[in-house]
N, C-alpha and C. Protein backbone atom coordinates (compact mmCIF):
# COMPACT_ATOMS: atom_id res chain seq x y z
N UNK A 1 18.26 -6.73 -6.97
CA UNK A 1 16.90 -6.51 -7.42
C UNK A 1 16.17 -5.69 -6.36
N UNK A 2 15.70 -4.75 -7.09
CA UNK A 2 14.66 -4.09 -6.10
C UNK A 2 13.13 -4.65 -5.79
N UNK A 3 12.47 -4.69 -5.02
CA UNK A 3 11.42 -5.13 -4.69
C UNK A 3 10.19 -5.08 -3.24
N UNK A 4 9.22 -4.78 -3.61
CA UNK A 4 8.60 -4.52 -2.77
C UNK A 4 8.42 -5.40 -1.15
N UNK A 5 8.06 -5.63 -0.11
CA UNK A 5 8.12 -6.59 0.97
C UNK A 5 6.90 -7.54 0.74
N UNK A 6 7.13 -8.54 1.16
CA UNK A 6 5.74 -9.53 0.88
C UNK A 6 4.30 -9.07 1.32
N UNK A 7 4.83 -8.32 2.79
CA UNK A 7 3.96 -7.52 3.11
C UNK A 7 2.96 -6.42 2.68
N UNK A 8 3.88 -5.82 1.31
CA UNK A 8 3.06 -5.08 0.54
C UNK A 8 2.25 -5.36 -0.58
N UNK A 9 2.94 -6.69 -0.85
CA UNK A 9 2.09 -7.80 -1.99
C UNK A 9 0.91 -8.38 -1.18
N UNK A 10 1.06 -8.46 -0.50
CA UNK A 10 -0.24 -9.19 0.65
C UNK A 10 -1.53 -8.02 0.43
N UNK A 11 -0.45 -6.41 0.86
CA UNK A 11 -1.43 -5.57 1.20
C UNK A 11 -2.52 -5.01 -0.06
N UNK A 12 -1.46 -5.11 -0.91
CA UNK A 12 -2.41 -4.66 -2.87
C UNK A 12 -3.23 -5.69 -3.00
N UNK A 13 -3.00 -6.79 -2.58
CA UNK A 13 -3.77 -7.95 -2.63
C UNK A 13 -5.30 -7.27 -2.29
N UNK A 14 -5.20 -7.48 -0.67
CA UNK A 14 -6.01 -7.52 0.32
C UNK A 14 -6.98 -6.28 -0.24
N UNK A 15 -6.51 -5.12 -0.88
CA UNK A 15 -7.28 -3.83 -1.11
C UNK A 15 -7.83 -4.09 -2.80
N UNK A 16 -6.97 -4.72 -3.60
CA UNK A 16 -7.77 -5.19 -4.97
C UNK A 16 -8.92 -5.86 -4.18
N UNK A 17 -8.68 -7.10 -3.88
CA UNK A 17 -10.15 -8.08 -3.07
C UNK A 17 -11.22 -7.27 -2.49
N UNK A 18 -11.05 -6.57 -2.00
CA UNK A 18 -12.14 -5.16 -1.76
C UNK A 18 -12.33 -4.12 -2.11
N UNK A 19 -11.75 -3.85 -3.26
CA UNK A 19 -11.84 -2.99 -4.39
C UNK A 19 -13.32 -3.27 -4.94
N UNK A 20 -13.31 -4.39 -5.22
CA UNK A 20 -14.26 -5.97 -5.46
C UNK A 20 -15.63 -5.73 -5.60
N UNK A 21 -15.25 -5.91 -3.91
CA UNK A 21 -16.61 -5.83 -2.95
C UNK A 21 -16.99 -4.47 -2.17
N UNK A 22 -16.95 -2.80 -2.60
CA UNK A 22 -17.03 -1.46 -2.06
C UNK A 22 -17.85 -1.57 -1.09
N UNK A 23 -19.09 -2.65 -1.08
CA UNK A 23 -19.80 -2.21 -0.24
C UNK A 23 -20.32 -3.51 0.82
N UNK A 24 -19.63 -4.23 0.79
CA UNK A 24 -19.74 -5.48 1.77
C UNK A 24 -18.21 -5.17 2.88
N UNK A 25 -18.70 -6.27 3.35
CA UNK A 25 -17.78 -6.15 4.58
C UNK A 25 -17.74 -7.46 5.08
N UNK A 26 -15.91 -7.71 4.52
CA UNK A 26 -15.62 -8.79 4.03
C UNK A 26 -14.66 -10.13 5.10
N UNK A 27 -14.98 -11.01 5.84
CA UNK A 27 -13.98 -11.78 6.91
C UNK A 27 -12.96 -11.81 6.60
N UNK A 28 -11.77 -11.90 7.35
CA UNK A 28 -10.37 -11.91 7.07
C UNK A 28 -10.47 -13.24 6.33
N UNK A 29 -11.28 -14.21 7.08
CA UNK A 29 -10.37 -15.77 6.65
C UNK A 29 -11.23 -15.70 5.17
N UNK A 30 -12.07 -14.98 4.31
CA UNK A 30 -12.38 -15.04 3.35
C UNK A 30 -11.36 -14.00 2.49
N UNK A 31 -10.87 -13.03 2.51
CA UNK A 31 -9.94 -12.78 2.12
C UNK A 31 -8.45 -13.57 2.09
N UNK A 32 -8.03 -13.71 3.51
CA UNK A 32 -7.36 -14.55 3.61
C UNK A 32 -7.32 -16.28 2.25
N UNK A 33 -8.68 -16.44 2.40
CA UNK A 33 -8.54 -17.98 1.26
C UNK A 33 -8.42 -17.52 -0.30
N UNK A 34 -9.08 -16.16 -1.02
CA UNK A 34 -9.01 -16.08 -1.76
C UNK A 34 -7.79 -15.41 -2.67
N UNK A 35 -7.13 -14.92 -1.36
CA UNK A 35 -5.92 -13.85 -2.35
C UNK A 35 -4.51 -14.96 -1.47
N UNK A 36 -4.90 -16.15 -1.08
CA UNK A 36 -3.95 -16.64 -0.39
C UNK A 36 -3.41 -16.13 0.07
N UNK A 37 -3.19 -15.36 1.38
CA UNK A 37 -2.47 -14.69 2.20
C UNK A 37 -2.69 -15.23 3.76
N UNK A 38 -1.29 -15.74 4.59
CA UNK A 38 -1.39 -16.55 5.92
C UNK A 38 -2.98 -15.40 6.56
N UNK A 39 -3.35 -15.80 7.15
CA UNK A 39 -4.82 -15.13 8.30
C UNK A 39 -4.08 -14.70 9.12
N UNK A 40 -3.20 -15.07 9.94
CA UNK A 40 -2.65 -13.96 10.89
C UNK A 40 -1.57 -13.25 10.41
N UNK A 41 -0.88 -13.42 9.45
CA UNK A 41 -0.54 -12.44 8.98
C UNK A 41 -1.10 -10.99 7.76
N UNK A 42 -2.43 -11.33 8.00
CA UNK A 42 -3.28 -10.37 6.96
C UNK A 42 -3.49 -9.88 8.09
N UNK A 43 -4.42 -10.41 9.08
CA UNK A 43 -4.58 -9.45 10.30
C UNK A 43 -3.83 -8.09 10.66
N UNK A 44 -2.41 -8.36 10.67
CA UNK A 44 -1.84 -7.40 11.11
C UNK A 44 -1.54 -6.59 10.13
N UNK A 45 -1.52 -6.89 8.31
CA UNK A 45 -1.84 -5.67 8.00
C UNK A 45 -2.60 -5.09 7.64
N UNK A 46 -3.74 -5.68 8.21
CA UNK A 46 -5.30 -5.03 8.38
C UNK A 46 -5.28 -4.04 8.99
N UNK A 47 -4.56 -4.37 9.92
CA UNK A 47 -4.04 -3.37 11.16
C UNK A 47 -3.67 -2.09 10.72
N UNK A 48 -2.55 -2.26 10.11
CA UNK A 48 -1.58 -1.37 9.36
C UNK A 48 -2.52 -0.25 7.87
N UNK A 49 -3.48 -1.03 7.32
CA UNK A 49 -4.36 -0.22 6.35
C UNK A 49 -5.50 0.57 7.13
N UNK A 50 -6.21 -0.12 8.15
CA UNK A 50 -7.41 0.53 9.26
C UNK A 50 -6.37 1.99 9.83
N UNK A 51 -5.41 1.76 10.30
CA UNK A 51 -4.39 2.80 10.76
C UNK A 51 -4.19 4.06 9.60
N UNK A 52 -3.88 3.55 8.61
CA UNK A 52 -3.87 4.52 7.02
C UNK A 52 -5.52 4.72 6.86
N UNK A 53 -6.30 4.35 7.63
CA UNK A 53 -7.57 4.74 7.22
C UNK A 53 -8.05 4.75 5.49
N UNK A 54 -7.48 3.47 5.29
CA UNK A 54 -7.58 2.63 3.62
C UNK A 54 -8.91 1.28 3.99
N UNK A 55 -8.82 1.16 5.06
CA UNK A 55 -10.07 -0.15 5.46
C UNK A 55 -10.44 0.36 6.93
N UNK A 56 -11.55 0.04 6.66
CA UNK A 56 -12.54 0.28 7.94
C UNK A 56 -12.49 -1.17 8.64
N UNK A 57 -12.28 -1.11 9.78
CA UNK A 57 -12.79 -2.17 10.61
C UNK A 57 -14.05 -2.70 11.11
N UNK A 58 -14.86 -3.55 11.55
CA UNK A 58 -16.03 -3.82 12.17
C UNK A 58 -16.03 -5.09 13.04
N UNK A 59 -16.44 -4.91 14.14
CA UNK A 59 -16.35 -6.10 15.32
C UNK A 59 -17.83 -7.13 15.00
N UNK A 60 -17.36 -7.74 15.45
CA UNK A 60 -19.32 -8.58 16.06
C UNK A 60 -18.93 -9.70 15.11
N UNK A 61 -20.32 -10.25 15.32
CA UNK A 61 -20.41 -11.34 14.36
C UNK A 61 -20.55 -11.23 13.19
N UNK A 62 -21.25 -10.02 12.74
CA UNK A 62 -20.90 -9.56 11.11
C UNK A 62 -19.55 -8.88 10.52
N UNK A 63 -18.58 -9.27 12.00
CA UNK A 63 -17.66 -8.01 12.15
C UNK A 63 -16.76 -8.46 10.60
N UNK A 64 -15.82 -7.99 10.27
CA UNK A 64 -14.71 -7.43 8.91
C UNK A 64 -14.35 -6.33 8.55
N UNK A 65 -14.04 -6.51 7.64
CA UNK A 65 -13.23 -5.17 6.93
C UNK A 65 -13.68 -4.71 5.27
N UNK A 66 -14.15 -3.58 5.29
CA UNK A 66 -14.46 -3.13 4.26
C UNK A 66 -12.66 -1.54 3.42
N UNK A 67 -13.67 -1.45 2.10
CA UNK A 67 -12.76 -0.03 2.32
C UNK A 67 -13.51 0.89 2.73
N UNK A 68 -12.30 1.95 2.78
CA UNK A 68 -12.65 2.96 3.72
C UNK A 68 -13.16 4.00 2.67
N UNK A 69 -13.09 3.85 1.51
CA UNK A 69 -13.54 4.77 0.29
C UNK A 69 -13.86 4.15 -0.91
N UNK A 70 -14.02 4.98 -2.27
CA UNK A 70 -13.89 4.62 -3.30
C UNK A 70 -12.89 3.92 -3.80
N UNK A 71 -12.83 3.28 -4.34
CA UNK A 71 -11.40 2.50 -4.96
C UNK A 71 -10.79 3.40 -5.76
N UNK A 72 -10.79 3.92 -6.68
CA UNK A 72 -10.34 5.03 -7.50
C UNK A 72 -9.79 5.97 -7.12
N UNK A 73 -9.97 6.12 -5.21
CA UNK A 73 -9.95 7.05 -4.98
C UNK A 73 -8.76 6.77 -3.85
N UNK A 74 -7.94 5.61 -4.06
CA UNK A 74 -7.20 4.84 -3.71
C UNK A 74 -6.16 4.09 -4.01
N UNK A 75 -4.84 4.41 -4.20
CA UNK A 75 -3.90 4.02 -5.13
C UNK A 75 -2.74 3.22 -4.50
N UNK A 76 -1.93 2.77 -5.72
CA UNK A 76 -0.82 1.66 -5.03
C UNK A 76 -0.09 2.74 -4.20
N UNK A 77 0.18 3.82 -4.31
CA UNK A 77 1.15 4.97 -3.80
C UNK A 77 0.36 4.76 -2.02
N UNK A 78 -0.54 4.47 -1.92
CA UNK A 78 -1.36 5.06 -0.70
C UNK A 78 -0.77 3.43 0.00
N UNK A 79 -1.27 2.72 -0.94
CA UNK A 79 -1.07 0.95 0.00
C UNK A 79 0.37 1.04 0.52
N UNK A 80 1.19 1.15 -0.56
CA UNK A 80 2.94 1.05 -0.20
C UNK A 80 2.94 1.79 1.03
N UNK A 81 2.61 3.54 1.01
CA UNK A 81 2.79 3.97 2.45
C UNK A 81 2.65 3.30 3.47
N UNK A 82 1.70 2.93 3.45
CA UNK A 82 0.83 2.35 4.63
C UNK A 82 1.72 1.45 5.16
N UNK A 83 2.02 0.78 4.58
CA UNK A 83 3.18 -0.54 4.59
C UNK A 83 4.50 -0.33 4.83
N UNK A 84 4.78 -0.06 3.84
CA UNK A 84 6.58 0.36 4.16
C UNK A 84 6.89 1.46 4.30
N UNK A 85 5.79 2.54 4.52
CA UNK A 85 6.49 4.05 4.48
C UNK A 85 7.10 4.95 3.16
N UNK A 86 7.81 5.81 3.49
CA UNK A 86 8.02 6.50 2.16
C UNK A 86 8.90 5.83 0.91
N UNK A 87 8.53 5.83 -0.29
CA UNK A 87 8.28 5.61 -1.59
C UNK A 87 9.89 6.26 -1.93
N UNK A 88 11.49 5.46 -1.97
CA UNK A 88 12.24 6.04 -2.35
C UNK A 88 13.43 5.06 -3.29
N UNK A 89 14.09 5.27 -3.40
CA UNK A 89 15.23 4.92 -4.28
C UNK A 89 16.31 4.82 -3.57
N UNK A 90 16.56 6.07 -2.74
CA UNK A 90 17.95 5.97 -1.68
C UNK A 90 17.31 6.83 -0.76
N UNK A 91 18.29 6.54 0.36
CA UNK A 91 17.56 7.10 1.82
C UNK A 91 17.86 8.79 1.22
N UNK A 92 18.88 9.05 0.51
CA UNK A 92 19.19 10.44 0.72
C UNK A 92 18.26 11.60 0.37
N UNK A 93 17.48 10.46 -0.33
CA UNK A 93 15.76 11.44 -1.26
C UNK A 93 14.79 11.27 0.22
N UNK A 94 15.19 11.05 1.45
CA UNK A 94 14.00 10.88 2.61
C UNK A 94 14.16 11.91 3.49
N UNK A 95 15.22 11.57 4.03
CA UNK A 95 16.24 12.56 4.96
C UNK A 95 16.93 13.26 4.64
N UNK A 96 16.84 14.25 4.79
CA UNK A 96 18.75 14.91 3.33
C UNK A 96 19.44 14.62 4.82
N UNK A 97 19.27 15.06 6.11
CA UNK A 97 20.36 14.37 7.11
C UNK A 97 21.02 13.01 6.98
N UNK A 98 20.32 12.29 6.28
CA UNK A 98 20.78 11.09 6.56
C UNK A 98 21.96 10.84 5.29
N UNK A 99 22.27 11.98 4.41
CA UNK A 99 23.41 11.90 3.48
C UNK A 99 24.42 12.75 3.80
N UNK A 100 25.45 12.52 4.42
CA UNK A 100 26.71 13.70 3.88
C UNK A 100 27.23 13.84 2.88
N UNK A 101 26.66 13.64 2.02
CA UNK A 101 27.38 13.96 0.70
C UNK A 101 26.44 14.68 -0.31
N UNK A 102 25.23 14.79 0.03
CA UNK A 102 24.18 15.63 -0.37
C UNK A 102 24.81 16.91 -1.41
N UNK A 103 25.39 17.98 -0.58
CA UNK A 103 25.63 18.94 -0.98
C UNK A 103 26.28 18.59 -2.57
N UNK A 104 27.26 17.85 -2.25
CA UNK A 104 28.38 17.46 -3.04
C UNK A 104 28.04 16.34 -4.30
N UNK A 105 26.90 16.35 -4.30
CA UNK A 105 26.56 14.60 -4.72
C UNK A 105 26.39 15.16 -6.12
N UNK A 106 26.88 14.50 -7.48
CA UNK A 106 26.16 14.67 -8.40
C UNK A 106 25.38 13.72 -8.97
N UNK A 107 25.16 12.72 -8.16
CA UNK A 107 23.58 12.15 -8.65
C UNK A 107 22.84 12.02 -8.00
N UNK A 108 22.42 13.13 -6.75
CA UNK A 108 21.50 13.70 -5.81
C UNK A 108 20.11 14.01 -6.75
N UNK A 109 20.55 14.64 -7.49
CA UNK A 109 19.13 14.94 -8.11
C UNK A 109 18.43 13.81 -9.26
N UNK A 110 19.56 13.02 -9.45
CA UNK A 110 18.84 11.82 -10.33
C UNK A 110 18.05 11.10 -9.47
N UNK A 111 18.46 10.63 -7.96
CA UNK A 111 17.41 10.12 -7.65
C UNK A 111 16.44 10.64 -7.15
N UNK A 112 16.48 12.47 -6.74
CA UNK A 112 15.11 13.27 -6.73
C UNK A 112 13.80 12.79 -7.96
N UNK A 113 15.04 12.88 -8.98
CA UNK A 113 13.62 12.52 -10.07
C UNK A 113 13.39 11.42 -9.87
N UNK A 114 14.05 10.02 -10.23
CA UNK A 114 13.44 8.86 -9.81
C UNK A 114 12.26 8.83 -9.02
N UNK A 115 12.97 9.59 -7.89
CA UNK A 115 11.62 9.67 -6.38
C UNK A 115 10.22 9.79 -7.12
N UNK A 116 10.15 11.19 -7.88
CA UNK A 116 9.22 11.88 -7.80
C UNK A 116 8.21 10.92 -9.32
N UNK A 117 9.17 10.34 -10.10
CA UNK A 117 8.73 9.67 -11.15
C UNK A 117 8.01 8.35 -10.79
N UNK A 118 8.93 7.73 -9.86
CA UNK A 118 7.93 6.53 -9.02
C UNK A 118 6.58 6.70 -8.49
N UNK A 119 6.58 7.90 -7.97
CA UNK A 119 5.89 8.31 -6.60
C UNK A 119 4.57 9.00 -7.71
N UNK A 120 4.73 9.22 -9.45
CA UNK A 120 3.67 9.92 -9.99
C UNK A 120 3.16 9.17 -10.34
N UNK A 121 4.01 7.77 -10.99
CA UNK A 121 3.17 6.03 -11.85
C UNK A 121 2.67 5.72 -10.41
N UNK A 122 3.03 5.55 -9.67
CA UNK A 122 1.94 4.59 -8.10
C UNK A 122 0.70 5.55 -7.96
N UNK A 123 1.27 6.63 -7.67
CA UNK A 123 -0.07 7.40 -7.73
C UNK A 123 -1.09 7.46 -8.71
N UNK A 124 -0.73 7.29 -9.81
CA UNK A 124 -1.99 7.22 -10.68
C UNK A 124 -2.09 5.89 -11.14
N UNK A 125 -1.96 4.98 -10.35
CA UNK A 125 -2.50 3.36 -10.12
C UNK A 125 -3.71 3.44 -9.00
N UNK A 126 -4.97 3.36 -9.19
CA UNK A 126 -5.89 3.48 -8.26
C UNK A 126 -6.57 2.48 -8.51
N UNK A 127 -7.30 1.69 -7.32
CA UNK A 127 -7.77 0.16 -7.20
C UNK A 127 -9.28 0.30 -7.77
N UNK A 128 -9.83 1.23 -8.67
CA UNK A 128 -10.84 1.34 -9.66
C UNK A 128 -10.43 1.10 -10.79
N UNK A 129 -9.35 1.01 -11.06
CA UNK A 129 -8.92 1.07 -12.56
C UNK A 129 -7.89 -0.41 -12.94
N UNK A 130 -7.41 -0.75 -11.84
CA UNK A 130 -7.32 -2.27 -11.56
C UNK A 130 -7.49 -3.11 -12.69
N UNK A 131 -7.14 -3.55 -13.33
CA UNK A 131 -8.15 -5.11 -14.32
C UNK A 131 -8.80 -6.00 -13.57
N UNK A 132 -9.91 -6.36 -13.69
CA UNK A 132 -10.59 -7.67 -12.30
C UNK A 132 -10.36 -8.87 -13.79
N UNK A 133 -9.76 -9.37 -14.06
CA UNK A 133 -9.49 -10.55 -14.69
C UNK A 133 -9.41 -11.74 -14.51
């Protein structure tokens, strides 16, 4: 089975929940209680989305995390990066170094398309268009 890392379920989480709220700026441990996700482990991929410049950070006593944009303007394609990096099927669609058999392969280009077919449905998943249900 293929499947995303918990880490990235945490992270769609964490960016629907402030999809939410565009213009507040929101505590971890309140995110943390509502999308159930451990607090120190949201932290760090708070970390990891502030870095993708997908959430803004803020210190102090009002300190949290907001987004860093429009929601719409923000898609599952963008969260996954952030998280696990590039969006593939087999390494050989990342690196062509990392296949010797590239040249030779005849289902090299099936998973080009795959790639590019995944990589067009995530992209036009944007956290405005979301269901809030």
């Amino acid at each position: 089975m293929l499947s995303i890392k918990r880490e990235t379920d945490y992270a769609i989480r964490c960016v629907y929940y402030l999809s939410g709220k565009p213009d507040e700026v929101i505590m971890v441990e309140e995110i943390a209680r509502e999308m159930c996700i451990p607090k120190s482990f949201l932290a760090k991929i708070l970390q990891k989305l502030a870095k993708s410049k997908i959430v803004k950070s803020y210190v102090g006593v009002k300190g949290g995390f907001t987004l860093a944009g429009n929601p719409r303007h923000i898609t599952l394609y963008d969260v996954i990066v952030a998280v696990e990096g590039p969006v593939a099927m087999n390494r050989c669609t990342v690196k062509k170094q990392q296949c010797a058999l590239r040249s030779k392969c005849n289902v090299h280009h099936v998973w080009v398309s795959v790639r590019h077919d995944v990589e067009r449905m995530l992209r036009g998943r944007n956290f405005g268009l979301i269901d809030r249900r």
